[in-house]
C-alpha atoms as a PDB file:
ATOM      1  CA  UNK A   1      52.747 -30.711  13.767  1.00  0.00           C
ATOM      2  CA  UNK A   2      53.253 -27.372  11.978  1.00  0.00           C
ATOM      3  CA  UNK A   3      51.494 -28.292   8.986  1.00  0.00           C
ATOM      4  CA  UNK A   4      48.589 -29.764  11.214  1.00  0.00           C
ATOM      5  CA  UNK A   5      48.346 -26.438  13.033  1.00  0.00           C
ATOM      6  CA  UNK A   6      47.981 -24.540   9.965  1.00  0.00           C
ATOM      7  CA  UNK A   7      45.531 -26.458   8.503  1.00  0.00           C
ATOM      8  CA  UNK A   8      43.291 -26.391  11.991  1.00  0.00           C
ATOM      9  CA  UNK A   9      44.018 -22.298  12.018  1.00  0.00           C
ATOM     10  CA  UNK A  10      42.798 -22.605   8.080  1.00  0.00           C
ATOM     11  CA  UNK A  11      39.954 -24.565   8.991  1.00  0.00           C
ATOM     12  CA  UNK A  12      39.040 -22.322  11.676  1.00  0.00           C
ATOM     13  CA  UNK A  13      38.831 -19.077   9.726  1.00  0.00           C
ATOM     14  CA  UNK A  14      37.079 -20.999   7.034  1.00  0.00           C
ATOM     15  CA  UNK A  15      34.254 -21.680   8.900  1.00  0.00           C
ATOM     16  CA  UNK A  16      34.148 -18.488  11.029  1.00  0.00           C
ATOM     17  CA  UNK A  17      33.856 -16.959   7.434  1.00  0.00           C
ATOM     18  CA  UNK A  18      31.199 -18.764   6.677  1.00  0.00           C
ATOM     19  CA  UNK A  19      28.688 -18.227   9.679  1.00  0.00           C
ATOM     20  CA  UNK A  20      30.039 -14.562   9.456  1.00  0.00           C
ATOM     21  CA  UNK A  21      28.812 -11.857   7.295  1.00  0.00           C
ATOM     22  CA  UNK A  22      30.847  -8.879   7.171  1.00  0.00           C
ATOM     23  CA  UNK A  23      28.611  -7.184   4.769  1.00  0.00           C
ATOM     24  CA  UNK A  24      25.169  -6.680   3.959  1.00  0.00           C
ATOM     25  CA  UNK A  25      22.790  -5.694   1.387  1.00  0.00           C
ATOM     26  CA  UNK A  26      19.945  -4.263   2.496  1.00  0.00           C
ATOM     27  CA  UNK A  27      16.888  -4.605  -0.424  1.00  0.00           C
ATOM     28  CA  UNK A  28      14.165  -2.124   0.349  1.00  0.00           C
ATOM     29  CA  UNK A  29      11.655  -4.316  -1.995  1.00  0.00           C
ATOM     30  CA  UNK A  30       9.172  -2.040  -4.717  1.00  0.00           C
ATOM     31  CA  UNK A  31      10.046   1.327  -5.574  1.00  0.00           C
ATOM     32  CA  UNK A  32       8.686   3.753  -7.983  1.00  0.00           C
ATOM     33  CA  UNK A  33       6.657   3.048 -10.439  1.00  0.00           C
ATOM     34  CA  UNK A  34       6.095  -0.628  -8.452  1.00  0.00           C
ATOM     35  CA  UNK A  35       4.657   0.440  -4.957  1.00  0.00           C
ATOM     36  CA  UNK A  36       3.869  -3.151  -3.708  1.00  0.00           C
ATOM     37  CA  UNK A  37       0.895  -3.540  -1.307  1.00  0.00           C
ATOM     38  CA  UNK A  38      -1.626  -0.985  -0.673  1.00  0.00           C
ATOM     39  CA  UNK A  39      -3.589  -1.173   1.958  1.00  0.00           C
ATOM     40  CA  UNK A  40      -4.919   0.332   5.063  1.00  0.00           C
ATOM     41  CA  UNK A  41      -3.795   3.415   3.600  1.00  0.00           C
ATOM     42  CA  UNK A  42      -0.250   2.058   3.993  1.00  0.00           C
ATOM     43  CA  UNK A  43       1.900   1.879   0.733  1.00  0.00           C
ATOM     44  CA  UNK A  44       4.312  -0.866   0.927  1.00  0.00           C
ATOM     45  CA  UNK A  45       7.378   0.944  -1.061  1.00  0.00           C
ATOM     46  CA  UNK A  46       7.289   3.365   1.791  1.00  0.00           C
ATOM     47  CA  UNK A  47       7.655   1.386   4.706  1.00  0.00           C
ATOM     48  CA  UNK A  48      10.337  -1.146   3.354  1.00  0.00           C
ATOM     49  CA  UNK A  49      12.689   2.049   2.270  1.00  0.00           C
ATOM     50  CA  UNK A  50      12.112   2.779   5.563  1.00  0.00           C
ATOM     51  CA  UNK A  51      12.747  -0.361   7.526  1.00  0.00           C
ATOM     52  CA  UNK A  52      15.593  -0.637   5.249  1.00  0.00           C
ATOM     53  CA  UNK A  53      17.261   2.859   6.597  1.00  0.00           C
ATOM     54  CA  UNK A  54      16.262   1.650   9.965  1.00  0.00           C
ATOM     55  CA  UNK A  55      18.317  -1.257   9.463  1.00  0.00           C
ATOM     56  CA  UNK A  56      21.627   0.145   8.056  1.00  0.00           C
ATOM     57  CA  UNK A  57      21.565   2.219  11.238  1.00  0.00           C
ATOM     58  CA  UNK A  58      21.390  -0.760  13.635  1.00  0.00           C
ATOM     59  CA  UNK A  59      23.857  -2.816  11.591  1.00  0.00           C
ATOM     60  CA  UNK A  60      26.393   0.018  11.174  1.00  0.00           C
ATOM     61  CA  UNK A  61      26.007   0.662  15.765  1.00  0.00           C
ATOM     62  CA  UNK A  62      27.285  -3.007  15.525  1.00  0.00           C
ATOM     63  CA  UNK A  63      30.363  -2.644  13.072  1.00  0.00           C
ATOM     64  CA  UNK A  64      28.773  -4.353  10.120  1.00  0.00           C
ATOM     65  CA  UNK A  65      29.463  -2.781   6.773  1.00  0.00           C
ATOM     66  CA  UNK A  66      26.213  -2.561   4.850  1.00  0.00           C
ATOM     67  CA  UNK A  67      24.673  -1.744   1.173  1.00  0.00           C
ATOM     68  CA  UNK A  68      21.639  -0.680   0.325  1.00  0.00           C
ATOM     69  CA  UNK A  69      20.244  -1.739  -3.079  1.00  0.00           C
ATOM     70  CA  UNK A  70      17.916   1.505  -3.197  1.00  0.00           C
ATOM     71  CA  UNK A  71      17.954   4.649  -1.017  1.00  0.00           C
ATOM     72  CA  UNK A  72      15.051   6.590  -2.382  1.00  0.00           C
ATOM     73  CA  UNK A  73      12.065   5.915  -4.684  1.00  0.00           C
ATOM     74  CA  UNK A  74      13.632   4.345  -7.919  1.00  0.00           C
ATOM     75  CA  UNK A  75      12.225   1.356  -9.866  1.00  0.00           C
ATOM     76  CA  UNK A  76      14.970  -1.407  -9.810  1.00  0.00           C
ATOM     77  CA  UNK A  77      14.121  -4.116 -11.688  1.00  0.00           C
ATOM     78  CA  UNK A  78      14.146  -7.792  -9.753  1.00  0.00           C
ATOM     79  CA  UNK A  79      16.982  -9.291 -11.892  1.00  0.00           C
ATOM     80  CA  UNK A  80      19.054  -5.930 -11.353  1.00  0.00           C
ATOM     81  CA  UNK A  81      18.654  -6.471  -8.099  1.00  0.00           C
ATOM     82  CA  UNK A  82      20.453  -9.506  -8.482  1.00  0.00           C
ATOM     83  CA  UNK A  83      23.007  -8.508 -10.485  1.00  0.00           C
ATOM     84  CA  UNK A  84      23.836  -5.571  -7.712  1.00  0.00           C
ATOM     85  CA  UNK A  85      23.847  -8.025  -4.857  1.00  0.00           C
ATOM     86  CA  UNK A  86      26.123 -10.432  -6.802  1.00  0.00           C
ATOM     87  CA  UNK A  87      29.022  -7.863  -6.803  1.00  0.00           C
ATOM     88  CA  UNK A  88      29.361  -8.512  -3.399  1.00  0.00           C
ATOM     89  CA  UNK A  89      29.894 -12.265  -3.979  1.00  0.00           C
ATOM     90  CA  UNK A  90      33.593 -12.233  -2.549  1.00  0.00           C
ATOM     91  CA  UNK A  91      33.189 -10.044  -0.023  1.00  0.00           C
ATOM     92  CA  UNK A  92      31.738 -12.687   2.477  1.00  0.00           C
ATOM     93  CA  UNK A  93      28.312 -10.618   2.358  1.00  0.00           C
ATOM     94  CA  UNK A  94      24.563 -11.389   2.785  1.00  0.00           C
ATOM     95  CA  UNK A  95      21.570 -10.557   0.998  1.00  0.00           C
ATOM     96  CA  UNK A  96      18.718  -9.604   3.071  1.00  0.00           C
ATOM     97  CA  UNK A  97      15.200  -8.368   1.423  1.00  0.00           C
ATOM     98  CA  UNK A  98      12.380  -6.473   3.108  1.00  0.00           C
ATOM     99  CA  UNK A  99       8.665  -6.978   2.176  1.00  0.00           C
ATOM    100  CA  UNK A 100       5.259  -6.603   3.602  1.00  0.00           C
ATOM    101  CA  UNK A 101       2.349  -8.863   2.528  1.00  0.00           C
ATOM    102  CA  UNK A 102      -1.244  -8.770   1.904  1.00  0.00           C
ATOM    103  CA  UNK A 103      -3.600 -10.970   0.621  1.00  0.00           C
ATOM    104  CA  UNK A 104      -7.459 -10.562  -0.651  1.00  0.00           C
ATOM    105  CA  UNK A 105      -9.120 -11.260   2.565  1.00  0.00           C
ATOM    106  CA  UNK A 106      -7.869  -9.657   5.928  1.00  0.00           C
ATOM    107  CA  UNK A 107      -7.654 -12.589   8.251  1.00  0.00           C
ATOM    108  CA  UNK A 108      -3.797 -13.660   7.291  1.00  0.00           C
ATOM    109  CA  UNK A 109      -1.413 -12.483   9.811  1.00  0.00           C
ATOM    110  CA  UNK A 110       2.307 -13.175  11.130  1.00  0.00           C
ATOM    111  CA  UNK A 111       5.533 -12.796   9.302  1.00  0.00           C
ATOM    112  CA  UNK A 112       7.256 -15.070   7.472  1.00  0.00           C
ATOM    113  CA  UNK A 113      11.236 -15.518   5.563  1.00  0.00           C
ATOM    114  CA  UNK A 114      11.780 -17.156   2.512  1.00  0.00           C
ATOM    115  CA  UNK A 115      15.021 -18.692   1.708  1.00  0.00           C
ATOM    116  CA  UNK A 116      16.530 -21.332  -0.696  1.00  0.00           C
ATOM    117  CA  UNK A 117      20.245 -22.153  -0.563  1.00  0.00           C
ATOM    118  CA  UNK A 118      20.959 -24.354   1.797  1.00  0.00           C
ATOM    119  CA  UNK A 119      23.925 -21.491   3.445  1.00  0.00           C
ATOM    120  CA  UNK A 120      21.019 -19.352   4.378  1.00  0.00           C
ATOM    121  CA  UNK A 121      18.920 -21.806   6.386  1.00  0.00           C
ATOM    122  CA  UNK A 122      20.689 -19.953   9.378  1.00  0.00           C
ATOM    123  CA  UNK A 123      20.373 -16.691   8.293  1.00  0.00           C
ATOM    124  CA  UNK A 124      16.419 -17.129   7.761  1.00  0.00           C
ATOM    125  CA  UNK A 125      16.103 -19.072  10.971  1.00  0.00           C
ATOM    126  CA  UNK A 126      17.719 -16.650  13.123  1.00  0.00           C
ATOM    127  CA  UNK A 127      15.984 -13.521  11.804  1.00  0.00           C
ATOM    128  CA  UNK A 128      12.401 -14.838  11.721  1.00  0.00           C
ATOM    129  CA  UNK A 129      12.779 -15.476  15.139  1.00  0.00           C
ATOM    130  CA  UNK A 130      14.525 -12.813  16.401  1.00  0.00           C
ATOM    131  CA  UNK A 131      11.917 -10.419  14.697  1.00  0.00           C
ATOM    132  CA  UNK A 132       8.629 -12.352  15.979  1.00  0.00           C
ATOM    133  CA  UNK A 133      10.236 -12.398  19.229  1.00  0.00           C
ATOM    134  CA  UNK A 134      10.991  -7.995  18.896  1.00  0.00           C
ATOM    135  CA  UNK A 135       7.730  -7.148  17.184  1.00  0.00           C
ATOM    136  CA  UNK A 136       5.406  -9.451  18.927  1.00  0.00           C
ATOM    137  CA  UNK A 137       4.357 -11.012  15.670  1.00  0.00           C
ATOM    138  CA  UNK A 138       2.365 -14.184  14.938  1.00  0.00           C
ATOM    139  CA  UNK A 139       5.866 -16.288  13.746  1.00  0.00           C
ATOM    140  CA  UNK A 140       4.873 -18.450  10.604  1.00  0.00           C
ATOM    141  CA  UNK A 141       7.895 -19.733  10.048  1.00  0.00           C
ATOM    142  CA  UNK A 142      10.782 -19.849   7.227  1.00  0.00           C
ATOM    143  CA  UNK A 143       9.708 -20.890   4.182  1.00  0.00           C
ATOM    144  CA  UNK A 144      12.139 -22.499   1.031  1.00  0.00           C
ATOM    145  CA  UNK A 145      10.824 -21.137  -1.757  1.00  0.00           C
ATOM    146  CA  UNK A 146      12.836 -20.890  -5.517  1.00  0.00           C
ATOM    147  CA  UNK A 147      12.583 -16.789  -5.911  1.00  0.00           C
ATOM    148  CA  UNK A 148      14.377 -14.723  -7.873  1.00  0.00           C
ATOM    149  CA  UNK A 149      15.860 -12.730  -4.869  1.00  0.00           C
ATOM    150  CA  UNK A 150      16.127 -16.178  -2.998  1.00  0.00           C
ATOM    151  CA  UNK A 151      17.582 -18.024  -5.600  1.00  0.00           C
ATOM    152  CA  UNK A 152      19.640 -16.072  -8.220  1.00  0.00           C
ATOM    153  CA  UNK A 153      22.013 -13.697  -6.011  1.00  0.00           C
ATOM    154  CA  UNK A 154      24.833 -15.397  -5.684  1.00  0.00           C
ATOM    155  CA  UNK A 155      25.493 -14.668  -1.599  1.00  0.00           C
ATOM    156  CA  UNK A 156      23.439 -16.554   1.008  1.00  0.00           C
ATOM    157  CA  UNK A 157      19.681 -14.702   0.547  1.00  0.00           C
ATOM    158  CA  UNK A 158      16.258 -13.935   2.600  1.00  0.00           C
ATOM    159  CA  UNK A 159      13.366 -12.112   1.949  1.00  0.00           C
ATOM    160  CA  UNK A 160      11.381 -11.196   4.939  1.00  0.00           C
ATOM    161  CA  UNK A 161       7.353 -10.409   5.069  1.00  0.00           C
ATOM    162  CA  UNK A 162       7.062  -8.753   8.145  1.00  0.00           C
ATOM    163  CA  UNK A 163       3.484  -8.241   8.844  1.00  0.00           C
ATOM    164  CA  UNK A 164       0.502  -8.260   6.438  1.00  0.00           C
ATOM    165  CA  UNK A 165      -1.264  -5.046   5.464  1.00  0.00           C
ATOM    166  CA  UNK A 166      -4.437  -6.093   4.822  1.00  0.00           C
ATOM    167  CA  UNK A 167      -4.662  -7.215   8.255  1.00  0.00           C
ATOM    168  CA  UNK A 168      -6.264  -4.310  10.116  1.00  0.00           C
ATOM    169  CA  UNK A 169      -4.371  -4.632  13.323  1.00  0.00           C
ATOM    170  CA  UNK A 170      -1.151  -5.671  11.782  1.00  0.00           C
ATOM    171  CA  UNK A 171      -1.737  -2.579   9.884  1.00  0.00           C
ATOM    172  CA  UNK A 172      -2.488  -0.655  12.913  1.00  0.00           C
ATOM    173  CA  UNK A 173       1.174  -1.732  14.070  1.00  0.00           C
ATOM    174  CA  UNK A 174       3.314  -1.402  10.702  1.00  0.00           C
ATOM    175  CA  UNK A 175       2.100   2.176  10.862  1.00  0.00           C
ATOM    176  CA  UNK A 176       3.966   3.238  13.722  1.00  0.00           C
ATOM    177  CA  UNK A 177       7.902   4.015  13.440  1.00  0.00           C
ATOM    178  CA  UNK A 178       8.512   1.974  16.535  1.00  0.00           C
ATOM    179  CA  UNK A 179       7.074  -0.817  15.232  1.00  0.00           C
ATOM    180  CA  UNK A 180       9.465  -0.764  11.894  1.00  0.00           C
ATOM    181  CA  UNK A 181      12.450  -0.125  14.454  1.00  0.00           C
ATOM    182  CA  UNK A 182      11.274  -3.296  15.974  1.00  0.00           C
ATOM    183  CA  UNK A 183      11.657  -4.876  12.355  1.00  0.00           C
ATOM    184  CA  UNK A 184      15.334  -3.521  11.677  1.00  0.00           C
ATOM    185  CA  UNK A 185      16.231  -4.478  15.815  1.00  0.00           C
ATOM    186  CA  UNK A 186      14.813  -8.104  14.865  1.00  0.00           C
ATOM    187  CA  UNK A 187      16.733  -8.248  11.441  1.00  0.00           C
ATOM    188  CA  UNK A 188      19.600  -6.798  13.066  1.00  0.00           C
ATOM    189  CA  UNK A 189      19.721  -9.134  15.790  1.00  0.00           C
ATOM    190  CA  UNK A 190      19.353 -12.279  13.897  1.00  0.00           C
ATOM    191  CA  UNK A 191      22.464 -11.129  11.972  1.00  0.00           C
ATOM    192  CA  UNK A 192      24.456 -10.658  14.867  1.00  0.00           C
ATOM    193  CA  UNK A 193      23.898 -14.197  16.560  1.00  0.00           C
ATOM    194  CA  UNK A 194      24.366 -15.935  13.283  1.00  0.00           C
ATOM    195  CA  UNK A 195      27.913 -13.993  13.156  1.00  0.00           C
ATOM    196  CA  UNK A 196      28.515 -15.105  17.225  1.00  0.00           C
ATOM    197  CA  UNK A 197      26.858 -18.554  16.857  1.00  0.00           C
ATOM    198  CA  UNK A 198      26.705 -19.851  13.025  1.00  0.00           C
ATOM    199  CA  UNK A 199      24.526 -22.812  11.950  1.00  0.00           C
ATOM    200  CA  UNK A 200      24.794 -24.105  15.835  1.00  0.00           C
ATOM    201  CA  UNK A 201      21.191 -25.837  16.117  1.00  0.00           C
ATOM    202  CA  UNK A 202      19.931 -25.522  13.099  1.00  0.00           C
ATOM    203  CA  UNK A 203      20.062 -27.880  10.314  1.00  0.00           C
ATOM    204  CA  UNK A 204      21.140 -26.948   6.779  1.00  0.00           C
ATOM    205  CA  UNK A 205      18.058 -27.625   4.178  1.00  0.00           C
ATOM    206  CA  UNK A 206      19.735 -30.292   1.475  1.00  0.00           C
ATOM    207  CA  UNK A 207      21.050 -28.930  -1.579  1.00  0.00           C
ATOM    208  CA  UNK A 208      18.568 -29.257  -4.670  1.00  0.00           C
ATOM    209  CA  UNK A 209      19.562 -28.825  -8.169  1.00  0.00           C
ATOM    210  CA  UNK A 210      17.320 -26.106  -9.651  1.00  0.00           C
ATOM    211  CA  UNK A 211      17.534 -23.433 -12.741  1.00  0.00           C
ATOM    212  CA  UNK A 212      17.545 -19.681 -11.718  1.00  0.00           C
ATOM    213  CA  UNK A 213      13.894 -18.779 -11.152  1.00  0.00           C
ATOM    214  CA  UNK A 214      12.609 -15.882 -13.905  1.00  0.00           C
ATOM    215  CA  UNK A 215       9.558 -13.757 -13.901  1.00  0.00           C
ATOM    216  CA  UNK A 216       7.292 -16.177 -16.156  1.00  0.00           C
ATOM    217  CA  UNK A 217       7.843 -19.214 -13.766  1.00  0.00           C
ATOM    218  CA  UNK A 218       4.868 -19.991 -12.171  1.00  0.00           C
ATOM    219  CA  UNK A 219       4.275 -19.435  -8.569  1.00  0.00           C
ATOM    220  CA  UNK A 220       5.445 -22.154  -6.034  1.00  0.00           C
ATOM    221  CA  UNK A 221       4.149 -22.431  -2.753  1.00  0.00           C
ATOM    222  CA  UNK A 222       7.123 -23.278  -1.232  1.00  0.00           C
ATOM    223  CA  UNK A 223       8.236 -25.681   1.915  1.00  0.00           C
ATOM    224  CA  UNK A 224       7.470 -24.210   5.235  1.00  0.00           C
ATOM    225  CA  UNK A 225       9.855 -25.188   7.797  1.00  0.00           C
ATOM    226  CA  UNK A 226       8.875 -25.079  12.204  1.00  0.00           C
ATOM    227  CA  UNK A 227       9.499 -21.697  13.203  1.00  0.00           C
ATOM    228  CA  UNK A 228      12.438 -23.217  15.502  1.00  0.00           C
ATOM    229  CA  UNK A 229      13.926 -25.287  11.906  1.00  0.00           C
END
């Protein structure tokens, strides 16, 4: 009975552990010499560095440890990126990336998260919604695609495009601070349920066998799951 016990209470923490991050790694995405989008007079290294700072604050009110990959305007190179998130492979963390998009026309809109391990279905699920439902944002979904920030890092990993710049009223919207505080409270809040409620509802994507993506791979459109998974 003892030995039973033990193994339930082992069990238990186990998968606690697993649906809950204790730490993580905020990636403001561009920097430096790489400023991302430009659009709208909006520069997109500018408002992730300061989504990401945004974030750290609402995740550190809630008594989750975080990391940020950059804190000012440096060039860190993708696979570095990597490398810095992977040092925080045993330290049950998560790896979450912030982006804004834009596209040659100006009639895309919504925000999308892009995931590819199968242990970060969750994590992508709950934080797209969570930040459509914040922001007021068309949602677009989750989407698994094989990128080098959603593939290589070692620790469950999402990158989030939240909002398109080329769209004139979604620009209208990233501009104002409020507006990126409703980013970070959507981020921050998709974190938090998947630490009280785990993979509960939502399926796990299956695991598929695939080589770490590198820059020359070509680009993959990806599988775009129901906003709900």
């Amino acid at each position: 009975m003892l030995r039973i016990c033990l193994f339930l209470f082992i069990l238990t923490v186990t998968v606690l552990k697993a649906a809950s991050p204790a730490l993580v790694v905020i990636d403001a995405g561009h920097g430096g010499r790489d400023s991302g989008a430009r659009a709208n007079g909006l520069v997109e290294k500018e408002l992730t560095l300061d989504t990401a700072r945004r974030l750290e604050t609402r995740l550190r009110k809630e008594k989750i440890k975080t990391v940020m990959v950059r804190t000012s305007d440096v060039f860190i190179d993708l696979d570095d990126r990597v490398r810095f998130a992977n040092r925080f492979a045993r330290k049950d963390a998560v790896l979450v990336s912030i982006h804004f998009n834009a596209v040659s026309g100006s009639g895309a809109r919504g925000l999308e998260t892009f995931f590819w391990k199968p242990e970060a279905t969750a994590l992508a699920v709950r934080v797209q919604n969570k930040v459509a439902k914040k922001t007021g944002l068309a949602n677009v979904g989750v989407n698994r695609r094989r990128l080098r920030l959603t593939r290589n890092p070692e620790i469950p990993s999402i990158l989030v495009e939240a909002g398109f710049l080329t769209n004139r009223t979604e620009a209208r919207y990233l501009s104002s601070p409020l507006a990126r505080d409703a980013i970070a409270a959507g981020i921050a809040a998709g974190i938090v349920e998947l630490r009280q409620k785990g993979e509960k509802g939502i399926r796990r994507v299956p695991e598929i066998a695939s080589p770490l993506s590198k820059k020359t791979d070509p680009k993959e459109g990806g599988r775009r799951l129901r906003p709900g998974n």
